[in-house]
Protein backbone atom coordinates (compact mmCIF):
# COMPACT_ATOMS: atom_id res chain seq x y z
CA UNK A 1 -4.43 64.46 22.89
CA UNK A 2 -6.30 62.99 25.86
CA UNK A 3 -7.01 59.60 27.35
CA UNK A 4 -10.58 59.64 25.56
CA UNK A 5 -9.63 60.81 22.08
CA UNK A 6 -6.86 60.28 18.98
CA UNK A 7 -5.37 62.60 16.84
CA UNK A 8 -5.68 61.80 13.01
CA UNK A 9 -3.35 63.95 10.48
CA UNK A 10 -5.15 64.20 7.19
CA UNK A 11 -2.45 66.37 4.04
CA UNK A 12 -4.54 66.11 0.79
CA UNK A 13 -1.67 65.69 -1.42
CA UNK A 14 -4.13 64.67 -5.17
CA UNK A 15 -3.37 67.99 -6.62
CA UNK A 16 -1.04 68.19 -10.19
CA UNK A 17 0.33 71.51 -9.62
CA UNK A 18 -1.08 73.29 -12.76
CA UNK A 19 0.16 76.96 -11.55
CA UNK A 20 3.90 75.49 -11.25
CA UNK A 21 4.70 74.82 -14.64
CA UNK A 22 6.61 71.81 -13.37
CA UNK A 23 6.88 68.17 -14.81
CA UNK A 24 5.52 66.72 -12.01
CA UNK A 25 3.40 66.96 -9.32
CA UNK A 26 4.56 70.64 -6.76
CA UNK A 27 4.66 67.94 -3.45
CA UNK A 28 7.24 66.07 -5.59
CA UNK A 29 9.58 69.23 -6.35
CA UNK A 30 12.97 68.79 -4.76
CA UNK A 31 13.11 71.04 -1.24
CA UNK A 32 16.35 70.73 0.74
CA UNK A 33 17.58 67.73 -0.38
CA UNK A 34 13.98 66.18 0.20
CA UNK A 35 10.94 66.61 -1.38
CA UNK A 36 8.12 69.10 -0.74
CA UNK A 37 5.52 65.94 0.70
CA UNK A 38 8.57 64.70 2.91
CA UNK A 39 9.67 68.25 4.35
CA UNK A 40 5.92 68.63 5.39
CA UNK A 41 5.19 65.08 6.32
CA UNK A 42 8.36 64.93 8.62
CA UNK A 43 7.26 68.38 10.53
CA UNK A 44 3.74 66.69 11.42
CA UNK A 45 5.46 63.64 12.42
CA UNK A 46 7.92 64.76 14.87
CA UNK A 47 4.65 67.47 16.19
CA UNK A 48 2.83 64.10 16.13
CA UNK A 49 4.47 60.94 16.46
CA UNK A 50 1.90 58.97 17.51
CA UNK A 51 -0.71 60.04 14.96
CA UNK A 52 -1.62 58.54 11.83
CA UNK A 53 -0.74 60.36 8.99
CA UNK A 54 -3.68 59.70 5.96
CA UNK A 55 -2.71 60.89 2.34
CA UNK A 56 -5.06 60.84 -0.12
CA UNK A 57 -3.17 60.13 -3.77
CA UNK A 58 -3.86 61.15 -7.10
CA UNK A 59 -5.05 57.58 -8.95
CA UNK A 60 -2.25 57.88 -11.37
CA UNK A 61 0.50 58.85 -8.65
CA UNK A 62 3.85 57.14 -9.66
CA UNK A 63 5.93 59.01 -7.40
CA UNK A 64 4.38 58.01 -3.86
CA UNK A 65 6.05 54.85 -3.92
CA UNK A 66 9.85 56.07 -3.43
CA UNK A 67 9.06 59.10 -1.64
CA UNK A 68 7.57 56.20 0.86
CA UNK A 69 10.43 54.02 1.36
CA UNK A 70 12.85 57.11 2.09
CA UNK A 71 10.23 58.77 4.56
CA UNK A 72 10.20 55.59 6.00
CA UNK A 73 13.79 55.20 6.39
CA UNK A 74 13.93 58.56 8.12
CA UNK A 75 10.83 58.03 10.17
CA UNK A 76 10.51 54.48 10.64
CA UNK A 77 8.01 54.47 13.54
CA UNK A 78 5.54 56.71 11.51
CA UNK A 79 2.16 55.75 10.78
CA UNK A 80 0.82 56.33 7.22
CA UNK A 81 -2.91 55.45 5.33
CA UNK A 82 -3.14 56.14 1.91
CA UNK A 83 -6.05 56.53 -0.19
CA UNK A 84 -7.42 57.98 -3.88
CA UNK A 85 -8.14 61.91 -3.45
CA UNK A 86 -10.59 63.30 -5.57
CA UNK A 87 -11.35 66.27 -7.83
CA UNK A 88 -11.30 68.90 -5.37
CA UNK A 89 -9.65 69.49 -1.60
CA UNK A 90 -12.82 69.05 0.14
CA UNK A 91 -13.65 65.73 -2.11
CA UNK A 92 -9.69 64.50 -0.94
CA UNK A 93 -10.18 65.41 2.81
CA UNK A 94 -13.67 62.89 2.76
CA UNK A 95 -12.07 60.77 1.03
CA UNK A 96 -9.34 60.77 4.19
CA UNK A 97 -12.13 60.45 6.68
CA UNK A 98 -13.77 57.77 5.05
CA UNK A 99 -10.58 55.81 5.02
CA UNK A 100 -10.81 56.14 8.81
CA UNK A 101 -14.51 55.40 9.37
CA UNK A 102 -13.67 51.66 10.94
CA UNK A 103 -10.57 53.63 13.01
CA UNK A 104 -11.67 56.87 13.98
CA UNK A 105 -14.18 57.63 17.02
CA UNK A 106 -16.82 60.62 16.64
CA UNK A 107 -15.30 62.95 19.13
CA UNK A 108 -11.52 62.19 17.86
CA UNK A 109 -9.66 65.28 16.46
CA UNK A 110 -8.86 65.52 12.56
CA UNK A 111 -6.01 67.44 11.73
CA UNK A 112 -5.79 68.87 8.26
CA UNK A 113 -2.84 70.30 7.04
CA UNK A 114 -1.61 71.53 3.04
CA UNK A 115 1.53 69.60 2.21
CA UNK A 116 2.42 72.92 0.21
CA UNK A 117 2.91 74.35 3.32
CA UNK A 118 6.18 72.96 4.88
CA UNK A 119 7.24 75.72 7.16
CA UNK A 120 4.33 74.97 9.44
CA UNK A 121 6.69 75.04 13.15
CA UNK A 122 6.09 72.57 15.82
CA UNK A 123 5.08 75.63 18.55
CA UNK A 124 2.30 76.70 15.75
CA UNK A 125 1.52 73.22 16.04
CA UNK A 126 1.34 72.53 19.70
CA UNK A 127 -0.46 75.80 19.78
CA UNK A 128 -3.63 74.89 17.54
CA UNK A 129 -4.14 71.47 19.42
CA UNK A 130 -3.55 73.49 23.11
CA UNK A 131 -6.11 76.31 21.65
CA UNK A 132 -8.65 73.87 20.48
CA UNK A 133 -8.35 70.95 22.88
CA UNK A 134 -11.26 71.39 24.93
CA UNK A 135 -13.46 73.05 22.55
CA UNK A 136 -16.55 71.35 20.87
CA UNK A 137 -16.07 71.83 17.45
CA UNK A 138 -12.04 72.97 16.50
CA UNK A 139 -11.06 75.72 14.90
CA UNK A 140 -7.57 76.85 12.51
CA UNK A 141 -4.28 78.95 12.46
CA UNK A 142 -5.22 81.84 10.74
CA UNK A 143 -3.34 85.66 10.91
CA UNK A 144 -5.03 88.95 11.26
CA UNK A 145 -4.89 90.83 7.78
CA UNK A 146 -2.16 93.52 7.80
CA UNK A 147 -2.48 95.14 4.26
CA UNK A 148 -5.56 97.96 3.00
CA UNK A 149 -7.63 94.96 1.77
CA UNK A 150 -10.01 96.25 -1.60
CA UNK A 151 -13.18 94.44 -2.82
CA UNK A 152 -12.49 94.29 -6.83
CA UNK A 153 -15.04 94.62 -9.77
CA UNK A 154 -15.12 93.93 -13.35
CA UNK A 155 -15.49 96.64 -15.68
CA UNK A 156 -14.60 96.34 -19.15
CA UNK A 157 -12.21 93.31 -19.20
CA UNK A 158 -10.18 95.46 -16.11
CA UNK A 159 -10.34 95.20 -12.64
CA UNK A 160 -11.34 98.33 -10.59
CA UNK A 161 -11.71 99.08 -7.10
CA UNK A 162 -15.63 98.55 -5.48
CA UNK A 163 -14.50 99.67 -1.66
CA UNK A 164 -12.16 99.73 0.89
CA UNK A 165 -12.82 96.70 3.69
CA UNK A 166 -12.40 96.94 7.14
CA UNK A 167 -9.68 94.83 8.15
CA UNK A 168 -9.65 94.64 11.71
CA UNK A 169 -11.69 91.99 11.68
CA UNK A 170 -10.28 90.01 8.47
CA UNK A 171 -7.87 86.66 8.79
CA UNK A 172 -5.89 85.13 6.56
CA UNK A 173 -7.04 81.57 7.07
CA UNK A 174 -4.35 79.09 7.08
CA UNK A 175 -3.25 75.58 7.97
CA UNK A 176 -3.62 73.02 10.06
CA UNK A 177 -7.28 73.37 10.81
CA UNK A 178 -8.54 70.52 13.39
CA UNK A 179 -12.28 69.22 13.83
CA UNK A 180 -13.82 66.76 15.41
CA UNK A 181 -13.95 64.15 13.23
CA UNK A 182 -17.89 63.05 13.69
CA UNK A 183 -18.62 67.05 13.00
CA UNK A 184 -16.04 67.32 10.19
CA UNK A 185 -17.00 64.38 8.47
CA UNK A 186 -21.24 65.49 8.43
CA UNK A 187 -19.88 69.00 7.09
CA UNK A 188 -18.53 68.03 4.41
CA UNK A 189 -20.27 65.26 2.87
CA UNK A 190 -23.31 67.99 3.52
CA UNK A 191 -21.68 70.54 1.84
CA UNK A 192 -20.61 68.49 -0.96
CA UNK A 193 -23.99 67.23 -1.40
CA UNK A 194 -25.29 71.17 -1.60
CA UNK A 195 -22.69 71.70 -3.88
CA UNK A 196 -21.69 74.13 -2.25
CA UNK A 197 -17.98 75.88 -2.53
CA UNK A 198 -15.91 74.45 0.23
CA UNK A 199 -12.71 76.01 -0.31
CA UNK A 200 -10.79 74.44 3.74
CA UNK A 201 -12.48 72.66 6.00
CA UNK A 202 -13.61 75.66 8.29
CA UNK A 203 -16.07 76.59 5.35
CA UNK A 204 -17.59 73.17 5.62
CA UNK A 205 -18.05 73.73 9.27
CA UNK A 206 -19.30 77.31 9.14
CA UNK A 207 -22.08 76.34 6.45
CA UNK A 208 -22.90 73.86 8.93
CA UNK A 209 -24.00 76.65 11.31
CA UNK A 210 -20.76 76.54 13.76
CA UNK A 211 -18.06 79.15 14.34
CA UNK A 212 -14.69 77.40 14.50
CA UNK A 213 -12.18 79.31 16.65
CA UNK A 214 -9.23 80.90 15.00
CA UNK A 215 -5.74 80.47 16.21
CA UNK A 216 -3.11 83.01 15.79
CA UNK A 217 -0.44 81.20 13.58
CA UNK A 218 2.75 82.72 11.99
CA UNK A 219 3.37 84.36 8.88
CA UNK A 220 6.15 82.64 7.72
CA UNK A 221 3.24 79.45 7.29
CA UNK A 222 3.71 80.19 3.13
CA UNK A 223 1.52 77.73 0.91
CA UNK A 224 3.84 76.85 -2.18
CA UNK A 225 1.53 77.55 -5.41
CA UNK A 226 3.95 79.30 -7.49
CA UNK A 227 7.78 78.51 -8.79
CA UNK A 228 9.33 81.54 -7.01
CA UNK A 229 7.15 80.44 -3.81
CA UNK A 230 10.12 77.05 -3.43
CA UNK A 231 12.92 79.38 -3.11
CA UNK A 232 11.57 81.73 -0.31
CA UNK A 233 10.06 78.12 1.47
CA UNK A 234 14.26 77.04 1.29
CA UNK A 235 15.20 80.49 2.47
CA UNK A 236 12.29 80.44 5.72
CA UNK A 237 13.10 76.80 6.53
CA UNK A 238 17.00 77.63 6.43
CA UNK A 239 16.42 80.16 9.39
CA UNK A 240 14.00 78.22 10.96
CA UNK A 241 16.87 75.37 11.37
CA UNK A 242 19.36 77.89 12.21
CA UNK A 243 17.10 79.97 15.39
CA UNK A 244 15.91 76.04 16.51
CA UNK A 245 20.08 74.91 16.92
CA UNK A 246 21.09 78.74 18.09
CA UNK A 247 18.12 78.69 21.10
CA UNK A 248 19.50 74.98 21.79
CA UNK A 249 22.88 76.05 22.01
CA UNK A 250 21.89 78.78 24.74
């Protein structure tokens, strides 16, 4: 980042993976030859070396430990905090932030980032932190809306359409999304204490009165949440590789 502030890399990873049907955990599922937490971990790592990457861990996590020692035989200069995640994202992420309250300095940058989202690419990455650098609050990668979006209503146990939105002004709101940490961290406990329905960290902010700034990010960014979402992530990370070594090669 700069002379005057640190980067921290925050990847809530608490969740079970109810919508996979799976016998473990979705960041545990095998992805090329890895699994889903290391594919992820290991693209903020080489964007990042020099950060600190902070998971917060289910309480009854078994798997952490071996995924661990092989991240750490592939990365051994990384950096990692873990701590207990809690019920929900936002409840994780503070959790995260608290871990880092004798580390981190109010004006230092938090980047959050889904581990079910491994094809994040190191220019998306360089771009967020180059978009956001010298701005007061942070913002996220988020893409414009491309589809006829419809606002849906409930009418006799079927869902109907209410209206047709505009969508020039609607994003898809991805991830990473990077805040200050002093402004991130007062967001969300806020928030949390309001009860209020903080589904990213952007919410948190914009409850808070502040309008983050939104990054365009690609669309190939896919958040695994469902079984046939692991094949496509295989398929999008297979040409990633192969357009990194072919533009290398020229």
């Amino acid at each position: 980042m700069t002379n005057n502030t640190c980067l921290w890399c925050v990847l809530p990873a608490a969740g079970i993976g109810e919508r996979m049907g799976a016998d473990l955990p979705k960041q545990y599922l095998p992805l090329l030859d890895q699994t889903l937490l290391e594919v992820t971990l290991g693209r903020i790592h080489q964007a990042f070396p020099e950060a600190y990457l902070v998971l917060p861990l289910h309480q009854e996590d078994l798997w952490w430990p071996a995924v661990e020692l092989r991240f750490l035989k592939r990365y051994p200069q990384a950096k990692l905090i873990t701590c207990f995640g809690g019920k929900e994202r936002a409840d994780s992420v503070l959790n995260g932030l608290n871990a880092l309250t004798a580390l981190a300095h109010p004006h230092d940058w938090v980047l959050v980032h889904d581990v079910a989202r491994p094809c994040i690419t190191q220019l998306d990455l360089q771009q967020l932190v180059t978009g956001v650098k010298n701005h007061l609050v942070g913002g996220l990668l988020a893409a414009p809306v491309a589809d006829t979006m419809k606002r849906g209503m409930s009418v006799n146990n079927s869902h109907q359409v209410s209206a047709t939105l505009d969508r020039n002004h609607l994003w898809h709101a991805l991830t990473p999304q990077m805040f200050r940490y002093e402004k991130l961290h007062t967001a969300l406990t806020q928030g949390l204490e309001k009860g209020l329905k903080l589904t990213d960290e952007s919410s948190a902010l914009e409850a808070a009165g502040y309008q983050p700034l939104l990054i365009p990010g690609r669309r190939d960014n896919i958040k695994i949440t469902h079984p046939e979402d692991l094949a496509l992530a295989e398929l999008l990370l297979t040409h990633q590789q192969t357009t990194t070594q072919t533009t290398r090669e020229k």
